[in-house]
Protein backbone atom coordinates (compact mmCIF):
# COMPACT_ATOMS: atom_id res chain seq x y z
CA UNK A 1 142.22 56.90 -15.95
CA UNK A 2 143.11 56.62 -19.43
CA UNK A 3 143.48 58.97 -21.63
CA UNK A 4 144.33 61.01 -24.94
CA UNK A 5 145.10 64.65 -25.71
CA UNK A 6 145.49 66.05 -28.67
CA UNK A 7 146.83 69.11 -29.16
CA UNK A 8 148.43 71.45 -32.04
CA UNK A 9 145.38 72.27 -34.23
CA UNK A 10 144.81 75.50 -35.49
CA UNK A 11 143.48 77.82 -38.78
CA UNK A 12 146.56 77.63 -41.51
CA UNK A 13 147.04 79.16 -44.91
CA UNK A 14 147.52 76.43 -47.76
CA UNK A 15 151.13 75.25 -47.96
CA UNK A 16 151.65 75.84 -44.25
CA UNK A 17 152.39 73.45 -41.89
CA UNK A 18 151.26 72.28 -38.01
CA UNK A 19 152.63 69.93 -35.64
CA UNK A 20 149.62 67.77 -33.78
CA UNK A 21 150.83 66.67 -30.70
CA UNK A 22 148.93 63.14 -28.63
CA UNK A 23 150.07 62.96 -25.13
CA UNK A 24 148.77 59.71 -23.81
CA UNK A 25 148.10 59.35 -19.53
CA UNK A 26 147.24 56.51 -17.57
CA UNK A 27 148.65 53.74 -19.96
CA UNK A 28 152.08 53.35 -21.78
CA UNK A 29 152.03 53.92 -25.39
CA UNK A 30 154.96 51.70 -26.14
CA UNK A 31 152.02 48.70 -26.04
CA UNK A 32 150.05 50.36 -28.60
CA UNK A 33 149.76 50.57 -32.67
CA UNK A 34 149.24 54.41 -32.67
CA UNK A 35 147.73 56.61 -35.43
CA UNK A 36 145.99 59.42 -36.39
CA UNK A 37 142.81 59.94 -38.16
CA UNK A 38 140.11 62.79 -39.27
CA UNK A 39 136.53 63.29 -40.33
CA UNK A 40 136.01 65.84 -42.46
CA UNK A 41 132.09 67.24 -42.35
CA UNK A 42 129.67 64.75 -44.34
CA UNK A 43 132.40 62.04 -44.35
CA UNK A 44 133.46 59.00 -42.77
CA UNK A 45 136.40 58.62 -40.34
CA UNK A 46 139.51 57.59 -42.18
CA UNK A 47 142.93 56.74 -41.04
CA UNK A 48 145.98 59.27 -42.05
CA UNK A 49 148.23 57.27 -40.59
CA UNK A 50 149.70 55.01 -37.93
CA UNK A 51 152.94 53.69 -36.45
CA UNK A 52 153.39 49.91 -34.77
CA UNK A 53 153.99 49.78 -31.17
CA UNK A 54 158.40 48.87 -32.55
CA UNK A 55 158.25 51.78 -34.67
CA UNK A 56 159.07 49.39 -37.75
CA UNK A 57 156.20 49.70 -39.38
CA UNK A 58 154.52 52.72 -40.80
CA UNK A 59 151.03 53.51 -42.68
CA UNK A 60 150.43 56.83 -44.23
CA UNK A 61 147.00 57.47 -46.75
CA UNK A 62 148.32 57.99 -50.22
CA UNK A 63 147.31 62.04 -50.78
CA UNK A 64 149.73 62.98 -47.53
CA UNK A 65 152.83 60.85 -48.48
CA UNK A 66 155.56 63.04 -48.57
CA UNK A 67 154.02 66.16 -46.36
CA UNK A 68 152.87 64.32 -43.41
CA UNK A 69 155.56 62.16 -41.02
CA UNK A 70 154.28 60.82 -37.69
CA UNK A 71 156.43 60.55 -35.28
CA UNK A 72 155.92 58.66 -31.39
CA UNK A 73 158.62 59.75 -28.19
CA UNK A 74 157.76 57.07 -25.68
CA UNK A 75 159.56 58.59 -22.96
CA UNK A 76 157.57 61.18 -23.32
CA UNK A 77 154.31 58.82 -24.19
CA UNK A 78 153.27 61.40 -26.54
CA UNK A 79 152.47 60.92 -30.64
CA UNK A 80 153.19 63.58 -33.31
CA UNK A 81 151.87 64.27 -36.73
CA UNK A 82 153.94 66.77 -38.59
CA UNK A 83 152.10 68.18 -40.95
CA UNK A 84 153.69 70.25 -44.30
CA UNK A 85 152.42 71.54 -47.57
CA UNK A 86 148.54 71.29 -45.71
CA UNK A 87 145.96 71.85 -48.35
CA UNK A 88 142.28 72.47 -48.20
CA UNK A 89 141.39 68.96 -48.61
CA UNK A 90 143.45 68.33 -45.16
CA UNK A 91 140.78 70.41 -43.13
CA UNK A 92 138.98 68.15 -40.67
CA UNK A 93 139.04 67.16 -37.31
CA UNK A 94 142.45 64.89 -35.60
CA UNK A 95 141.97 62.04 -33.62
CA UNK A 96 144.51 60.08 -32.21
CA UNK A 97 144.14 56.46 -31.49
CA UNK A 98 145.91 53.85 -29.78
CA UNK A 99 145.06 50.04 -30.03
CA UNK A 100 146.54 46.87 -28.26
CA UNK A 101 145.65 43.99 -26.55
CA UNK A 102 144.53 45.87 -23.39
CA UNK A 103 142.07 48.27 -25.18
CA UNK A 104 141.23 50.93 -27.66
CA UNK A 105 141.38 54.36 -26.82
CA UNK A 106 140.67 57.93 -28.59
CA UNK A 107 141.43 61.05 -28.25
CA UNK A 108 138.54 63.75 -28.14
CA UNK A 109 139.84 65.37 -31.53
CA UNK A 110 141.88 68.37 -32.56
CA UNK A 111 140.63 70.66 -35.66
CA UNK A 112 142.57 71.57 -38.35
CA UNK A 113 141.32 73.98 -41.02
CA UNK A 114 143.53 75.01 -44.20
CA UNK A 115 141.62 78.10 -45.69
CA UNK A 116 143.50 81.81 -46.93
């Protein structure tokens, strides 16, 4: 069965940081674009960044360039957001996704909230 797991969300402070963690099962990764997303309440879905399945090409949103780095280990078949500087505006729930020829796949979502 395939599958993705998020993992690593959590309640920060502003200017803290969290590591999101995408362990995918029943499938390889290394076939896959990968890439994590959020919805924030009242909004669309948008994409916060992705990675291709070589690693040589990266996508991050504009307003987390320079906190956020994602990150894949395909021995491990797992996908990582690292997370710094979080602000308010970052709160909103994680999906991971992975997309290739042999299907499209999500995660069931990981929340983040950035709130003192």
């Amino acid at each position: 069965q395939v599958q993705l797991e998020e993992s690593g969300g959590g309640l920060v402070q502003p200017g803290g940081s969290l590591r999101l963690s995408c362990a995918g099962s029943g499938f390889t990764l290394d076939d896959y674009a990968i890439g994590w997303f959020r919805q924030a309440p009242g909004k669309e879905r948008e994409a916060v960044s992705c990675i291709s399945s070589s690693s040589d090409s990266i996508y991050y949103k504009d307003s987390v360039k320079g906190r956020f780095t994602i990150s894949r280990d395909n021995a491990r078949n797992t996908l990582y957001l690292q997370m710094n500087s979080l602000k308010p505006e970052d709160t909103a729930v994680y999906y991971c996704n992975a997309l290739g020829l042999h299907g499209d796949y999500w995660g069931q979502g990981t929340q983040v909230t950035v709130s003192s």
